[in-house]
C-alpha atoms as a PDB file:
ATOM      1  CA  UNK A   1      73.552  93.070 112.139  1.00  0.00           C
ATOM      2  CA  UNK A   2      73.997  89.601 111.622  1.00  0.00           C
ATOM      3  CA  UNK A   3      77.399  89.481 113.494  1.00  0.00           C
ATOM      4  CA  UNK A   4      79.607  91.817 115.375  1.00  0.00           C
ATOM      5  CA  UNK A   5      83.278  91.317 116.153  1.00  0.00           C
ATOM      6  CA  UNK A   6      85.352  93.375 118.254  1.00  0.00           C
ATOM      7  CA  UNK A   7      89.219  92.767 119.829  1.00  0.00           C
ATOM      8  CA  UNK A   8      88.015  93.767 123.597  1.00  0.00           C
ATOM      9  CA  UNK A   9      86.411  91.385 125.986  1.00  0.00           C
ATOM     10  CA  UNK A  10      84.949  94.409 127.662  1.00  0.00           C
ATOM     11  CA  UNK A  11      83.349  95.806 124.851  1.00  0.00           C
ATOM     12  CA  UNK A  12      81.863  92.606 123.192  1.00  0.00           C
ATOM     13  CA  UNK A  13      79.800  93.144 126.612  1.00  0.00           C
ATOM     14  CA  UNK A  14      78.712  96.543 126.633  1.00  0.00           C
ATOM     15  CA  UNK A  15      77.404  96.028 123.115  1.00  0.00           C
ATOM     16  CA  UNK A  16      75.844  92.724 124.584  1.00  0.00           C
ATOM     17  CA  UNK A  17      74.291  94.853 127.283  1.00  0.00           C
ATOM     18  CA  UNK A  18      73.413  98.008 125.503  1.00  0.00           C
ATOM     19  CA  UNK A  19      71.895  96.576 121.717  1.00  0.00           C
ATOM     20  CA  UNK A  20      70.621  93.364 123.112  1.00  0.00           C
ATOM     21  CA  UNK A  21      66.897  94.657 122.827  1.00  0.00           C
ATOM     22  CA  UNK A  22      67.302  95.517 119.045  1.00  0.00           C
ATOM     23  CA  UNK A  23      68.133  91.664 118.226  1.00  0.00           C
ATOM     24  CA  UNK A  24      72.425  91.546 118.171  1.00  0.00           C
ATOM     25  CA  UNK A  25      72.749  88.005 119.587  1.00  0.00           C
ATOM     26  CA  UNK A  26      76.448  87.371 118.508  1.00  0.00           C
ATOM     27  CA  UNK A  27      78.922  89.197 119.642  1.00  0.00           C
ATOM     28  CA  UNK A  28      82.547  87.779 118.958  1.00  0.00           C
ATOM     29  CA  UNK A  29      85.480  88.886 120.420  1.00  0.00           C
ATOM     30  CA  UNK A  30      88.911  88.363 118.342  1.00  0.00           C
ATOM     31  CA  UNK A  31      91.728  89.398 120.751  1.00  0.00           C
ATOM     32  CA  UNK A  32      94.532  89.218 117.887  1.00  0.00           C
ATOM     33  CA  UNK A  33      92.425  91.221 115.277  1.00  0.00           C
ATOM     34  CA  UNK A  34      92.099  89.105 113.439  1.00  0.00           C
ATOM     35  CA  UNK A  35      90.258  85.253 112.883  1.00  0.00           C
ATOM     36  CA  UNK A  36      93.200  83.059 112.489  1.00  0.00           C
ATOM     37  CA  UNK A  37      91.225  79.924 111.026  1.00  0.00           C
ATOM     38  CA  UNK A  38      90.424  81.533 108.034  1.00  0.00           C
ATOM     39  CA  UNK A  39      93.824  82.265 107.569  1.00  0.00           C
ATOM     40  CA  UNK A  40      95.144  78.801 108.664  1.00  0.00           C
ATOM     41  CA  UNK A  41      92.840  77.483 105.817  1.00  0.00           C
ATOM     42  CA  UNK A  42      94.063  79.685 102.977  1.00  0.00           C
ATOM     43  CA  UNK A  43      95.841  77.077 100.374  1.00  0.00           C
ATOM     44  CA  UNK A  44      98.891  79.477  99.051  1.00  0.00           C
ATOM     45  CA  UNK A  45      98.417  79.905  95.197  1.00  0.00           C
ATOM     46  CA  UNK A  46     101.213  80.119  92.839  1.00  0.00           C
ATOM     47  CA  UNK A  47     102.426  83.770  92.260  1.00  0.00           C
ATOM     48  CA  UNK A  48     102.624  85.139  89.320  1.00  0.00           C
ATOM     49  CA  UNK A  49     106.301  86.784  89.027  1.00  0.00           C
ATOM     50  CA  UNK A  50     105.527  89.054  85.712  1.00  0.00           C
ATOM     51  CA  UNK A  51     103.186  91.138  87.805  1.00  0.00           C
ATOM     52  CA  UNK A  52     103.457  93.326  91.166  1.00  0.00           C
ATOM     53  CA  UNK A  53     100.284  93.360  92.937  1.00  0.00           C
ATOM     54  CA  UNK A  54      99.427  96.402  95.142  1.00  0.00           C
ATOM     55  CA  UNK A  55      96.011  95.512  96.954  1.00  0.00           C
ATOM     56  CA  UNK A  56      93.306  97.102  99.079  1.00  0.00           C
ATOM     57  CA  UNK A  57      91.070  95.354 100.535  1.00  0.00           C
ATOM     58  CA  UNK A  58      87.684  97.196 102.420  1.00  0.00           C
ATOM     59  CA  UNK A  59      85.692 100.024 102.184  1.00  0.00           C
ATOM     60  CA  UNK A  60      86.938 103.130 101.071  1.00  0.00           C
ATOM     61  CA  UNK A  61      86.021 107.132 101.980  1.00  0.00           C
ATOM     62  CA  UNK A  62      87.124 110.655 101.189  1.00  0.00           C
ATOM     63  CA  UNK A  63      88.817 111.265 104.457  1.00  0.00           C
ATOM     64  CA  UNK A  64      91.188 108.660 103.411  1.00  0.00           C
ATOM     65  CA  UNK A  65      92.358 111.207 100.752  1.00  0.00           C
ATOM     66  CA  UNK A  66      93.539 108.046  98.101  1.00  0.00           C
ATOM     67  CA  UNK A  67      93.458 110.874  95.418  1.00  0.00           C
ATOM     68  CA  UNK A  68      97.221 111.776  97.033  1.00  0.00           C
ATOM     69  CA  UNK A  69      97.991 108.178  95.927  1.00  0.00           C
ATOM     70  CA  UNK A  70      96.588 107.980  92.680  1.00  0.00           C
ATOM     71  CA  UNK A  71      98.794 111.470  92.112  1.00  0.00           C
ATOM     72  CA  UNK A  72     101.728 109.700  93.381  1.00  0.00           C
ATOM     73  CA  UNK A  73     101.178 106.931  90.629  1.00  0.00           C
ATOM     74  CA  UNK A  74     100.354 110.015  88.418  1.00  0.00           C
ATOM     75  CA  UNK A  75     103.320 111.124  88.977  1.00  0.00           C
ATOM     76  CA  UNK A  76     106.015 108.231  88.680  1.00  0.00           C
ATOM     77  CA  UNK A  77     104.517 107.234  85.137  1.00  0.00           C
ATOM     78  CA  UNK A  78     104.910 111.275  84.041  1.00  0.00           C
ATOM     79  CA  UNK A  79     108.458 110.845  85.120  1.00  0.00           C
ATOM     80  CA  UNK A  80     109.047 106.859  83.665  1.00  0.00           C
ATOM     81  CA  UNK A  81     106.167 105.807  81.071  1.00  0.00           C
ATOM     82  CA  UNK A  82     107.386 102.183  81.606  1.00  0.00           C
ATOM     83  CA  UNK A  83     107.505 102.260  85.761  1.00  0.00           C
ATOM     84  CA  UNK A  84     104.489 100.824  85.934  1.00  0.00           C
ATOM     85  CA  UNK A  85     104.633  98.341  83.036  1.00  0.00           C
ATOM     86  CA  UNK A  86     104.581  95.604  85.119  1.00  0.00           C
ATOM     87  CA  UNK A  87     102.357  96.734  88.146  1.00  0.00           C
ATOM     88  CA  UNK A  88      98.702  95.871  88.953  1.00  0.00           C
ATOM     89  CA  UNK A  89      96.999  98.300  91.776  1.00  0.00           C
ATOM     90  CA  UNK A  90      93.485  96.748  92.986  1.00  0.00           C
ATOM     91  CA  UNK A  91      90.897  98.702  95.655  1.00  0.00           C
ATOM     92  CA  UNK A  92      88.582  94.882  96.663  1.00  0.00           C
ATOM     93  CA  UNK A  93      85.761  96.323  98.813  1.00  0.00           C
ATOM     94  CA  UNK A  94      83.438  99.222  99.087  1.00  0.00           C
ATOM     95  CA  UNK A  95      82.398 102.206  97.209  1.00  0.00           C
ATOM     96  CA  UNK A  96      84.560 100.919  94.018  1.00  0.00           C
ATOM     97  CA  UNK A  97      83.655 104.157  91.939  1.00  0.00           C
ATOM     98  CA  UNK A  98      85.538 106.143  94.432  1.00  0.00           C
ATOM     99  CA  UNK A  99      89.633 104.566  93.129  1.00  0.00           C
ATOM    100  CA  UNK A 100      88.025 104.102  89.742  1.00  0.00           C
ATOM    101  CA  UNK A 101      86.715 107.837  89.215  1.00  0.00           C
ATOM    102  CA  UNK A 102      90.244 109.069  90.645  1.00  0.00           C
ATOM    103  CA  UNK A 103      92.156 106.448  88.706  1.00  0.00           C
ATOM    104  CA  UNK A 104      90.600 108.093  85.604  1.00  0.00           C
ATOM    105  CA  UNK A 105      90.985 111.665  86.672  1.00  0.00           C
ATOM    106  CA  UNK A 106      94.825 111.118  87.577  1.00  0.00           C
ATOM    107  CA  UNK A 107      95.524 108.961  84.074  1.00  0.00           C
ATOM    108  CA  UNK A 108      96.199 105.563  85.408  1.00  0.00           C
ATOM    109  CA  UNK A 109      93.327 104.127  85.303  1.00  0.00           C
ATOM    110  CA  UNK A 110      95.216 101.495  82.540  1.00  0.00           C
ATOM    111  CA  UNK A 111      96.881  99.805  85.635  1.00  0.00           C
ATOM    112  CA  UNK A 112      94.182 100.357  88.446  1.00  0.00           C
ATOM    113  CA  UNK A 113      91.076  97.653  88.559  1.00  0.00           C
ATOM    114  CA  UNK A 114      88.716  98.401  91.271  1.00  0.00           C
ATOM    115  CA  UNK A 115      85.701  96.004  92.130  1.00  0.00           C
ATOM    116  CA  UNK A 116      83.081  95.903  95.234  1.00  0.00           C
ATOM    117  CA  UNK A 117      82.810  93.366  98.249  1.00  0.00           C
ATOM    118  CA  UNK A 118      83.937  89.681  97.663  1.00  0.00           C
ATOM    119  CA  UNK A 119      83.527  86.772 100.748  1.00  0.00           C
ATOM    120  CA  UNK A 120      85.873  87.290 103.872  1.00  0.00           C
ATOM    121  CA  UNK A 121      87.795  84.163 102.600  1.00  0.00           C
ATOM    122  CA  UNK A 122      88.335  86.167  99.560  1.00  0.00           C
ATOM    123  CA  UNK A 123      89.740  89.044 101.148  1.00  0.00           C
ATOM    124  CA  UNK A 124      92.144  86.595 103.011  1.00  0.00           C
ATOM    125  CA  UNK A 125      93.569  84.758 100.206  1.00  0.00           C
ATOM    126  CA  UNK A 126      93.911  87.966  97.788  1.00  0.00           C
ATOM    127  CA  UNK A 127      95.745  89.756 101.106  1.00  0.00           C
ATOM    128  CA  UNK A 128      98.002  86.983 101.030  1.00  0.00           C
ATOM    129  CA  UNK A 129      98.922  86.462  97.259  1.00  0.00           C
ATOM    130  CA  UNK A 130      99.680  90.642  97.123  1.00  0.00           C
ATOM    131  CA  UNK A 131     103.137  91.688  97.231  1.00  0.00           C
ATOM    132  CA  UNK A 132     102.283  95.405  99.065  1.00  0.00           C
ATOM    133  CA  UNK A 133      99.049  95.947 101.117  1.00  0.00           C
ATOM    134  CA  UNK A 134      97.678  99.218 100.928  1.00  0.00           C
ATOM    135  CA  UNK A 135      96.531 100.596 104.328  1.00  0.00           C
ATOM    136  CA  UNK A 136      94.489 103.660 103.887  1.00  0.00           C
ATOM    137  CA  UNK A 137      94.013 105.297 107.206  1.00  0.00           C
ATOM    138  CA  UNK A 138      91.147 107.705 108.609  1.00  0.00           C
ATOM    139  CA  UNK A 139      92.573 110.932 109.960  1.00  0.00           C
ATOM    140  CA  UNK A 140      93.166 110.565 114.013  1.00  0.00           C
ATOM    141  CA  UNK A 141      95.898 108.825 116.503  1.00  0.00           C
ATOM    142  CA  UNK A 142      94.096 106.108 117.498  1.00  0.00           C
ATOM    143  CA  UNK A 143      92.887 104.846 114.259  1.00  0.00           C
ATOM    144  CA  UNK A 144      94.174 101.250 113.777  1.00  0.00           C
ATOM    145  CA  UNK A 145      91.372  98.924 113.008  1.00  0.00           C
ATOM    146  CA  UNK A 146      91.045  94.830 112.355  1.00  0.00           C
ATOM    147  CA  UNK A 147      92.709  95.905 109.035  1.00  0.00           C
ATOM    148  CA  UNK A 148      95.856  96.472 109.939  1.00  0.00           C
ATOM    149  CA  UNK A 149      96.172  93.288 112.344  1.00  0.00           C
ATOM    150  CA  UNK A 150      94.909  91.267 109.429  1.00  0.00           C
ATOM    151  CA  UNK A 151      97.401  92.663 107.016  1.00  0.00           C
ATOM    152  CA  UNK A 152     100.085  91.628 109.340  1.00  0.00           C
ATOM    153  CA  UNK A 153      98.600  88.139 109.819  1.00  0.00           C
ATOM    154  CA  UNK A 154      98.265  88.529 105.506  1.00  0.00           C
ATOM    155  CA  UNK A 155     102.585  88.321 105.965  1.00  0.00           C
ATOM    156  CA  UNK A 156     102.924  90.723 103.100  1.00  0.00           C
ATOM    157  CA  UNK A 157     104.838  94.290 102.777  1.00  0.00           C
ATOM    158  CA  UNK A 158     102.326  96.779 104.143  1.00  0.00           C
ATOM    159  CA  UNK A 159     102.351 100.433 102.743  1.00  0.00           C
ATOM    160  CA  UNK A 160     100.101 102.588 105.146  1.00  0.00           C
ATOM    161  CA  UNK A 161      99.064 106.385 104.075  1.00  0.00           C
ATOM    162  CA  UNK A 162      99.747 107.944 107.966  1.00  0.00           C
ATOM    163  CA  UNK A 163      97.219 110.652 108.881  1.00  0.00           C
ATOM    164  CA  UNK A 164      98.492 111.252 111.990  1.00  0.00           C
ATOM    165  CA  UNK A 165      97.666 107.648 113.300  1.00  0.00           C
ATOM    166  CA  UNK A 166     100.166 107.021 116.105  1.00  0.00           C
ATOM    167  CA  UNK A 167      99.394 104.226 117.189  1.00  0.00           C
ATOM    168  CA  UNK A 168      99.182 102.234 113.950  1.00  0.00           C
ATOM    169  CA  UNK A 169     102.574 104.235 113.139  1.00  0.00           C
ATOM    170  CA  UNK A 170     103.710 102.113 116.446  1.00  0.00           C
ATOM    171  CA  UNK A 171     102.580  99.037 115.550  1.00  0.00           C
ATOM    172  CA  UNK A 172     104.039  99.205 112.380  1.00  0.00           C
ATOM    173  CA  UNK A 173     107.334 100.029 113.211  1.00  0.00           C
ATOM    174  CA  UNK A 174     107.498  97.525 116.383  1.00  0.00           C
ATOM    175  CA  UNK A 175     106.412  94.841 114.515  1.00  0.00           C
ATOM    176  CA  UNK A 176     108.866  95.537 111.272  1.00  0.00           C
ATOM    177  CA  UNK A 177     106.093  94.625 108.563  1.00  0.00           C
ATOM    178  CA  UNK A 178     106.101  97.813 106.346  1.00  0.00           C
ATOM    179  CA  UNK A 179     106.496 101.453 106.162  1.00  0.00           C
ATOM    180  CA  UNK A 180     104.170 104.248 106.655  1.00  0.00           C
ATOM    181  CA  UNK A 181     104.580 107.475 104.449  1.00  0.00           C
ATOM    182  CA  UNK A 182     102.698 110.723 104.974  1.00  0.00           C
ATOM    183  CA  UNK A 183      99.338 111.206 103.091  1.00  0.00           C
ATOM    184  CA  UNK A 184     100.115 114.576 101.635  1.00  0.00           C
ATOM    185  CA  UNK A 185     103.941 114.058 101.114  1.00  0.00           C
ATOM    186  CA  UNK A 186     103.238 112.899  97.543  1.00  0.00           C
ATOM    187  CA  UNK A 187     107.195 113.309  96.729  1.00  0.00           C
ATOM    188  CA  UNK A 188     107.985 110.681  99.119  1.00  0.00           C
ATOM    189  CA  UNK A 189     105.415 108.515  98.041  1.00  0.00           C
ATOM    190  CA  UNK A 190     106.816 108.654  94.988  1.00  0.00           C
ATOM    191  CA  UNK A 191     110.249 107.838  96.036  1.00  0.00           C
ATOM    192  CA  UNK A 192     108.662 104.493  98.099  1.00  0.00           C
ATOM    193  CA  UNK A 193     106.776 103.366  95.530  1.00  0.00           C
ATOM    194  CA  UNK A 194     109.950 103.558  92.750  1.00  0.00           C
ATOM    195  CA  UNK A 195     111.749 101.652  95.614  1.00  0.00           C
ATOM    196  CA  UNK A 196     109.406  99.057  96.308  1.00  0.00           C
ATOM    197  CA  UNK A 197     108.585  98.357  92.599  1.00  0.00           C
ATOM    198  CA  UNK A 198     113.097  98.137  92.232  1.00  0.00           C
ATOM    199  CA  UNK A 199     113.522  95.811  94.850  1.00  0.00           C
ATOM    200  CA  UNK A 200     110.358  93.438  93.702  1.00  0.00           C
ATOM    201  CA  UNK A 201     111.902  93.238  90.028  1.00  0.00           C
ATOM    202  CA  UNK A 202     115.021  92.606  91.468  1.00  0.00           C
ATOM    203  CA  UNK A 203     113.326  89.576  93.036  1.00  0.00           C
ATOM    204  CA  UNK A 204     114.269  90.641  96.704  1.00  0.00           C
ATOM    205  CA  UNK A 205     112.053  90.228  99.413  1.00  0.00           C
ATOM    206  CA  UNK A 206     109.813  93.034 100.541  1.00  0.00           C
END
C-alpha cells in the first residue's frame, strides 16, 4: 500500500509495528475521519436547481443489499411516472456494474449513472455539490467508517441504509445531519425518498 490512514493514534502504531517488514512506511492518523484540507480547498460550484442529485461515493458490495434501494426507486416511479423526472442517482467508486446491473434489472436505469474510482479531490467536491448522500452500510453495530465522517464534513443531507449499525445510527442522530431508514423496509424508503424529493422542489433546505 502506498498509504494507510486510520482515526486511532493507537492503531496507526500497531500497523507501524506489525506490517513494517512488508514495506508500509506511512501511516497517517486522521482523528476527525476525515482530511480537512482537502475539504478547506474545495471551490463551491454553482448548483444546478433543475436537478436533485443523490450520490454515492466508494466501493460498493452485496452485503450492502443496494438492490432494496433500487426497488424503492422501482417502486415510487410504478406509483408516479414523473417522481423522478427531475432526479439524478450516481454510485462514484468501485465495482460500477454492481448499481448499473440492478439499475437495469429494477427499470430505472434512465435516471441512475454509475462510473468507477475518480481522485480523492473528486470525491470531495462531488460529496459537496449533492443534495442527499447515500450511505450504504455493511451489516454489523460497529460499522461506521471514514465515510460517514466525511459525509458529515461534505455538509449535505445524508440518507444511510441501517443494517443494524448502532453506532453510525448514533452518530447520525446526535449530530442531526440525516436520517437512517431500514435496509429491508422498502415501504419506508419509499415514503423518505417522496419526502426528500417534496421538500428539495419546494426549495427548502434538507
Amino acid at each position: 500500500a502506498a498509504a494507510i490512514v486510520t482515526v486511532s493514534k493507537g492503531l496507526a502504531e500497531a500497523i507501524e509495528e506489525r506490517y513494517r517488514a512488508v514495506g508500509v512506511d506511512h501511516v497517517y492518523v486522521v482523528e476527525n475521519g476525515y482530511a480537512d484540507h482537502v475539504f478547506s480547498a474545495i471551490v463551491p460550484t454553482e448548483r444546478n436547481d433543475d436537478q436533485i442529485i443523490f450520490r454515492h461515493t466508494g466501493f460498493l458490495v452485496k452485503d450492502q443489499k443496494v438492490e432494496r434501494f433500487m426497488q424503492a426507486l422501482s417502486m415510487v416511479k410504478m406509483l408516479d411516472n414523473q417522481a423522478l423526472k427531475d432526479c439524478v442517482i450516481e454510485f462514484v467508486g468501485g465495482n460500477p456494474d454492481l448499481p448499473r446491473e440492478l439499475a437495469i434489472s429494477y427499470g430505472v436505469e434512465d435516471i441512475v449513472t454509475c462510473s468507477g474510482y475518480v481522485t480523492h479531490q473528486k470525491s470531495v467536491e462531488l460529496m459537496m455539490t449533492a443534495d442527499v448522500l447515500l450511505l450504504f452500510w455493511a451489516p454489523g453495530i460497529g460499522t461506521v467508517g471514514g465515510k460517514l465522517y466525511e459525509y458529515i464534513r461534505a455538509n449535505q443531507f445524508i440518507l444511510a441504509f441501517d443494517q443494524g449499525n448502532r453506532d453510525g445510527k448514533e452518530i447520525l442522530d446526535r449530530t442531526g445531519r440525516g436520517r437512517a431508514v431500514p435496509i429491508d423496509d422498502v415501504e419506508k424508503q419509499v415514503e423518505v425518498l417522496t419526502n426528500l424529493i417534496n421538500i428539495r422542489r419546494n426549495g427548502e433546505a434538507l
